[in-house]
C-alpha atoms as a PDB file:
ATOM      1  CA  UNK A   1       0.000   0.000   0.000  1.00  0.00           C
ATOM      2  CA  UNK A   2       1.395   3.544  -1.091  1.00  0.00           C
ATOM      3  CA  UNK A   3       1.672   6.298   1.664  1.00  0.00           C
ATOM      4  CA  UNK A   4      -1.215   8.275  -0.090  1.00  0.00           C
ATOM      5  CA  UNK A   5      -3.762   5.344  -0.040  1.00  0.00           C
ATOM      6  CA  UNK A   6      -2.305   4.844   3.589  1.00  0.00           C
ATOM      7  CA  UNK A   7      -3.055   8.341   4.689  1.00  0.00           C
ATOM      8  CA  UNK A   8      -6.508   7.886   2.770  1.00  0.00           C
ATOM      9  CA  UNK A   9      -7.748   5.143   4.575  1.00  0.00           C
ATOM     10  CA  UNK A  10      -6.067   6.438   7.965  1.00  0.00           C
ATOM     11  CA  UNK A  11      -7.939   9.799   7.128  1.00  0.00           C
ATOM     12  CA  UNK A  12     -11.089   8.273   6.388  1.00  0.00           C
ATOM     13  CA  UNK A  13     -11.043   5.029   9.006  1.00  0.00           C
ATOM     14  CA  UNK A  14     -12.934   7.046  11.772  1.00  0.00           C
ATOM     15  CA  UNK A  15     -15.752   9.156   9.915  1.00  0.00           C
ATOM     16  CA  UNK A  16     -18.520   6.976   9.420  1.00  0.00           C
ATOM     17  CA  UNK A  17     -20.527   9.388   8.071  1.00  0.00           C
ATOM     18  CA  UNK A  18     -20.167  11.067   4.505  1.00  0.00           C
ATOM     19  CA  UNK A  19     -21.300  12.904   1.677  1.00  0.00           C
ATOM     20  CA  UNK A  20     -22.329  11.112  -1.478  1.00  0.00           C
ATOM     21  CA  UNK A  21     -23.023  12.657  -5.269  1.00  0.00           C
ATOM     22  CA  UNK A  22     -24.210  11.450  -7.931  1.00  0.00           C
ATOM     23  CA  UNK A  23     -25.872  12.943 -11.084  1.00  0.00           C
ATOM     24  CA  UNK A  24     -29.304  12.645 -12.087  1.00  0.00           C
ATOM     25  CA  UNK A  25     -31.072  12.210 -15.474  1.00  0.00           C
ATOM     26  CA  UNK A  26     -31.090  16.011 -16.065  1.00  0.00           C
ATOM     27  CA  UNK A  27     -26.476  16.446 -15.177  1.00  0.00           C
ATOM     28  CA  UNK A  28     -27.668  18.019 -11.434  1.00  0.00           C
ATOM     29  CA  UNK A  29     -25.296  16.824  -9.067  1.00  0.00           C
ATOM     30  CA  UNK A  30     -27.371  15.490  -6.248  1.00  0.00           C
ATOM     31  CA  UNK A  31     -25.130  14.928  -2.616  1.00  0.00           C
ATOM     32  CA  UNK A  32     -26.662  13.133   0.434  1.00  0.00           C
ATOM     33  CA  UNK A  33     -25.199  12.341   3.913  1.00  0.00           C
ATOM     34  CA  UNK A  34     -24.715   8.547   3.785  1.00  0.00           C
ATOM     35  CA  UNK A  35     -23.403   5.709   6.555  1.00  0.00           C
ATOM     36  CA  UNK A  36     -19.985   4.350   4.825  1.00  0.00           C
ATOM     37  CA  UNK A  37     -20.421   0.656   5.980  1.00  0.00           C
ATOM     38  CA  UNK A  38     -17.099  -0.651   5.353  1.00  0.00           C
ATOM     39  CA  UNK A  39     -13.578   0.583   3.996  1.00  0.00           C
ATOM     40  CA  UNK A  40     -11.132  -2.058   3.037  1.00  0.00           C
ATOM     41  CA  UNK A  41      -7.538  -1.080   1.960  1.00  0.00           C
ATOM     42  CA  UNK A  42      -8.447  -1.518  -1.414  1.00  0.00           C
ATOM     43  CA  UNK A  43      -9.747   1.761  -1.041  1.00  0.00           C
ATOM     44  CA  UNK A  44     -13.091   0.182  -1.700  1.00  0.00           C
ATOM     45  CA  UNK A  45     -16.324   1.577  -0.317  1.00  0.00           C
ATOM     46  CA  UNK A  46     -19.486   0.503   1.141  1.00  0.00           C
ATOM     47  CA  UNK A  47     -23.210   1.612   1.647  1.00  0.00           C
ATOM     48  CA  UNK A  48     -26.658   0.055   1.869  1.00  0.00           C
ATOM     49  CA  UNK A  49     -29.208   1.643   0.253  1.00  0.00           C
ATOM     50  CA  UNK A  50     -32.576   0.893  -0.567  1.00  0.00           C
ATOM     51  CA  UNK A  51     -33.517  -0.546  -4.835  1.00  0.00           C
ATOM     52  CA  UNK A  52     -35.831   2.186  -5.398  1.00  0.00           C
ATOM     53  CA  UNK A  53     -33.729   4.908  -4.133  1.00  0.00           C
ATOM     54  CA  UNK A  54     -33.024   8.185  -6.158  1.00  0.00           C
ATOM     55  CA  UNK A  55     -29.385   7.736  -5.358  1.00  0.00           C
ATOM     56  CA  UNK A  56     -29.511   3.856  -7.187  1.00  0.00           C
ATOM     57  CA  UNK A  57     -31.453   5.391 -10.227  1.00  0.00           C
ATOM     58  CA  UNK A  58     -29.108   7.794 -10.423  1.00  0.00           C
ATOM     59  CA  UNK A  59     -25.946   5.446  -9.873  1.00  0.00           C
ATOM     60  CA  UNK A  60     -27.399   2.614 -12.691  1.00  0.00           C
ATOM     61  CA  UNK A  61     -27.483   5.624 -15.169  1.00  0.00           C
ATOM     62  CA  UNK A  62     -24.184   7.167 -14.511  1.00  0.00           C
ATOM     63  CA  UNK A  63     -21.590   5.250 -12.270  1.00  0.00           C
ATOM     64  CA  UNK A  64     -19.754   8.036 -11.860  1.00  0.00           C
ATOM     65  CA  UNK A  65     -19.398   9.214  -8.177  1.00  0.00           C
ATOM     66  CA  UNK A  66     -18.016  11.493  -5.547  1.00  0.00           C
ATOM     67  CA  UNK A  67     -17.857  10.586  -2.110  1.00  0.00           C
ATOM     68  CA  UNK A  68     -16.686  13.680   0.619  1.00  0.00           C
ATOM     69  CA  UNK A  69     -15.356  13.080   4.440  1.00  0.00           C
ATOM     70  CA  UNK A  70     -14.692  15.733   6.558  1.00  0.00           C
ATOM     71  CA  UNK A  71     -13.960  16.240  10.594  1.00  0.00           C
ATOM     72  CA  UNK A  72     -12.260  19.151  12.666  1.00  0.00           C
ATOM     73  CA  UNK A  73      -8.597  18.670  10.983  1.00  0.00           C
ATOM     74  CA  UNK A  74      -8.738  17.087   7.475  1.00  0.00           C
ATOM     75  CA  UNK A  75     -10.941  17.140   4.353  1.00  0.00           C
ATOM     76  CA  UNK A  76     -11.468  14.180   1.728  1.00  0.00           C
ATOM     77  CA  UNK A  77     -12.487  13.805  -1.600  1.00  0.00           C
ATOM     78  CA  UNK A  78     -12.724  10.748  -3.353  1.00  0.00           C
ATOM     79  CA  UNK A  79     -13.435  10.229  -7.089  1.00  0.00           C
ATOM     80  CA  UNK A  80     -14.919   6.868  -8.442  1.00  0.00           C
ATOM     81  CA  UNK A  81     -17.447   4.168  -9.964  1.00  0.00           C
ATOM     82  CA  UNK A  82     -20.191   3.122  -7.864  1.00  0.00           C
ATOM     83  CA  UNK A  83     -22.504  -0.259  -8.623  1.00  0.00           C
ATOM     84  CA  UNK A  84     -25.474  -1.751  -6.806  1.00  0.00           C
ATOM     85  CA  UNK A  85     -24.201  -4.757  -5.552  1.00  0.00           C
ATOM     86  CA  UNK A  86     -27.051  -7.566  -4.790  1.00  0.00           C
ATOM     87  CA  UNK A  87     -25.193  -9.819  -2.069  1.00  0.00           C
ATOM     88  CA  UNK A  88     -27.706 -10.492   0.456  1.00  0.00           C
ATOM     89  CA  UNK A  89     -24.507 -12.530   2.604  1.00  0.00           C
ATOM     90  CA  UNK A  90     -22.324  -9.468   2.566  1.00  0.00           C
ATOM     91  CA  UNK A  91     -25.192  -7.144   3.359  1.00  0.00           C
ATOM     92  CA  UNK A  92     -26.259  -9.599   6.409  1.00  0.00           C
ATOM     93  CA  UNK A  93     -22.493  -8.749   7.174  1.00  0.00           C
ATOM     94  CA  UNK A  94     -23.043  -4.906   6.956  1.00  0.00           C
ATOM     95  CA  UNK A  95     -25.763  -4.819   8.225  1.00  0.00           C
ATOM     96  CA  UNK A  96     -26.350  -2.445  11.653  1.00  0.00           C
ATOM     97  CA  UNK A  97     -28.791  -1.212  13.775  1.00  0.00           C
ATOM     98  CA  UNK A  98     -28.295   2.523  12.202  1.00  0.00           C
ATOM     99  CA  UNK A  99     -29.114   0.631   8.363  1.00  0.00           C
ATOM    100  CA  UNK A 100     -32.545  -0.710  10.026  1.00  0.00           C
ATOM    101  CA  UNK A 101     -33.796   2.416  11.219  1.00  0.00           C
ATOM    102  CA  UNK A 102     -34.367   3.003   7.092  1.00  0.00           C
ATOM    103  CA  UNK A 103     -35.436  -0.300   6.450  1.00  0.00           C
ATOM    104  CA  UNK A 104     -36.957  -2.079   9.695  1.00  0.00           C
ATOM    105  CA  UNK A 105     -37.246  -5.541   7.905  1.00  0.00           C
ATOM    106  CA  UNK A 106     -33.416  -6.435   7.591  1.00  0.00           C
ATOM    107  CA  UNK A 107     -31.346  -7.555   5.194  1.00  0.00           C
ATOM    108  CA  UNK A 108     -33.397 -10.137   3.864  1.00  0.00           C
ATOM    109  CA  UNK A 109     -36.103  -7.322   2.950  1.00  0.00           C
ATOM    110  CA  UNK A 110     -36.136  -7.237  -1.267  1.00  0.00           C
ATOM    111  CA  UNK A 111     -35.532  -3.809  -1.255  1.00  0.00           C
ATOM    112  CA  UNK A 112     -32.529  -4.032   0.311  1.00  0.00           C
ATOM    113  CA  UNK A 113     -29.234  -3.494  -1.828  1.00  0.00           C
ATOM    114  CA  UNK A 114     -25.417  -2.885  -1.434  1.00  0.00           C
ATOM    115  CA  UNK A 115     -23.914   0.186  -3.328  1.00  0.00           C
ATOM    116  CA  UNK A 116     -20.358  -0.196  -3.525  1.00  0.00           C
ATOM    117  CA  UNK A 117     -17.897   2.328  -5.010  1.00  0.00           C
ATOM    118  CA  UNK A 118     -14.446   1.748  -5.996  1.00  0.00           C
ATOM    119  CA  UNK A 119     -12.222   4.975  -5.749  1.00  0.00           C
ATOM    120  CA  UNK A 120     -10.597   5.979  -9.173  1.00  0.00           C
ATOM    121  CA  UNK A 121      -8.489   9.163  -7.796  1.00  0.00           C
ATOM    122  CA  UNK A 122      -8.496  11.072  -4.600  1.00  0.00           C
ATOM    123  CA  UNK A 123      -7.581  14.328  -2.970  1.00  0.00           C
ATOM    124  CA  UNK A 124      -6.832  15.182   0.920  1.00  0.00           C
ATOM    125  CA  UNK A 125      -5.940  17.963   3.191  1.00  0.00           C
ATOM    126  CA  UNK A 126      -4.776  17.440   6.352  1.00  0.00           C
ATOM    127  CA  UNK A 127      -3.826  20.133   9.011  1.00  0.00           C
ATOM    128  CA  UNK A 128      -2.902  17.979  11.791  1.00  0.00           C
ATOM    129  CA  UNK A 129      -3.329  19.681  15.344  1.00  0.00           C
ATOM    130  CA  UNK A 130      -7.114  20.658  14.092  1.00  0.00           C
ATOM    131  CA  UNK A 131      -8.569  23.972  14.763  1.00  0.00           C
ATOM    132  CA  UNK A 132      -5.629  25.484  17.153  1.00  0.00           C
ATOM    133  CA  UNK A 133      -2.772  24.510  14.244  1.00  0.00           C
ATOM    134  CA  UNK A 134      -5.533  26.304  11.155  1.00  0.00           C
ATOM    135  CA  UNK A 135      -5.738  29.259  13.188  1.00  0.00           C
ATOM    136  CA  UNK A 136      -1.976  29.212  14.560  1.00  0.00           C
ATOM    137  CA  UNK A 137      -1.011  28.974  10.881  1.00  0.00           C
ATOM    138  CA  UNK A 138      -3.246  31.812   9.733  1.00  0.00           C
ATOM    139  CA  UNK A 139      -2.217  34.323  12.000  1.00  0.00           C
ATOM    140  CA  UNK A 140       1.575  33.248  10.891  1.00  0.00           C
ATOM    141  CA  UNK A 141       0.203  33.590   7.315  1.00  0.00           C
ATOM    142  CA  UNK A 142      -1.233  37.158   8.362  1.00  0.00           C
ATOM    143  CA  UNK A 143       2.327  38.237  10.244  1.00  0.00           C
ATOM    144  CA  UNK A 144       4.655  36.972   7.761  1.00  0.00           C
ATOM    145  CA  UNK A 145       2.784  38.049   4.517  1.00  0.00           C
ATOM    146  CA  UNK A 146       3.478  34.078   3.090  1.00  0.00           C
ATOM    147  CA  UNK A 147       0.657  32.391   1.920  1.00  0.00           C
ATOM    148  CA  UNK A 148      -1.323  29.463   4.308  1.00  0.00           C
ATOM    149  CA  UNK A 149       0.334  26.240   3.364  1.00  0.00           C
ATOM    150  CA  UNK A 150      -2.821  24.643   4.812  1.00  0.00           C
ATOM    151  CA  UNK A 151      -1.096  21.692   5.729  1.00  0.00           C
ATOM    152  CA  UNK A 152      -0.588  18.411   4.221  1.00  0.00           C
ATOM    153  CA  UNK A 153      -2.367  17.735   0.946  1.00  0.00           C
ATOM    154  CA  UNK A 154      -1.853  15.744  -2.034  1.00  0.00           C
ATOM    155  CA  UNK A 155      -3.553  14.162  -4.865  1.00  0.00           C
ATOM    156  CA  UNK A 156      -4.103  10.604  -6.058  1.00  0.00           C
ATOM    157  CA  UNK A 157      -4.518   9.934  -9.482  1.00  0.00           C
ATOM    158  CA  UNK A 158      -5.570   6.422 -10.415  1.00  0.00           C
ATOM    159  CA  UNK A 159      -5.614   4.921  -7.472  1.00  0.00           C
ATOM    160  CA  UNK A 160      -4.813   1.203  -7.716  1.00  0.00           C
ATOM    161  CA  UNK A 161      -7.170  -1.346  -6.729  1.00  0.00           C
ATOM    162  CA  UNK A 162      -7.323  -5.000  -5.948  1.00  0.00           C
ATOM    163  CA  UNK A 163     -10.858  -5.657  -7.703  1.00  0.00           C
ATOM    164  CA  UNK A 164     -11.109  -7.975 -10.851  1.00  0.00           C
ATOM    165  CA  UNK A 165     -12.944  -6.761 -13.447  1.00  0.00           C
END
């Protein structure tokens, strides 16, 4: 594993809550707060979602995806392809009291599907130290006249993956 997807996953490992675009029929780019399920170090991602959904419509007419975490200190943006995945033994596995609260009948309810989304390319910020460091580092910014370095970033194009096509 590269120090980038390292950092990703380390960056994103904790934040089990996220933003999620896709693009409907019309090109509007549509973003909803989604539960990530699962991250593997494949820099693979997973949500459950429900067949009917506007995000699935929208994700079995264009693939294309954007998935956004964020806390006090760092920012991430990932790029990449999602599918709806119909594996009811990997959803069992998923599966949590937070997904039931959207649908109460389990797992094993029809409507009931996985969208995964493999990450093509990637971008992150990170300003370790969180608020104190951002604001430590503007007021340096302010006093010295140098622009805010704001911390470590970098971006990750093509972002290998372990997944057969």
């Amino acid at each position: 594993m590269t120090d980038h997807i390292a950092k990703l996953v380390d960056l994103t490992q904790d934040s089990r809550f996220c933003m999620l675009t896709t693009r409907a029929a019309d090109g509007t780019l549509v973003s909803r707060p989604m539960t990530r399920q699962e991250v593997d170090l494949d820099v693979e991602l997973w949500f459950i979602a429900t067949r009917d959904s506007r995000k699935v419509e929208h994700v079995r007419a264009d693939p294309r995806v954007s998935v956004t975490f964020s806390n006090d200190s760092s920012w991430v943006s990932l790029a990449g392809t999602a599918a709806v995945v119909d594996d009811l033994d990997h959803l069992r596995e998923l599966w949590s009291t937070f997904a039931e609260a959207w649908i109460p009948e389990g797992p094993e309810d029809p409507s009931a599907v996985l969208l995964r989304v493999d990450v093509e390319s990637a971008e992150y910020w990170d300003n370790p130290g969180g608020r104190i460091a951002t604001a430590i580092s503007l007021v340096k910014s302010k006093v010295t006249g140098q622009p805010y370095d704001g911390g470590d970033h970098a971006t990750i194009d093509d972002v290998p993956t372990t997944r057969e096509s």
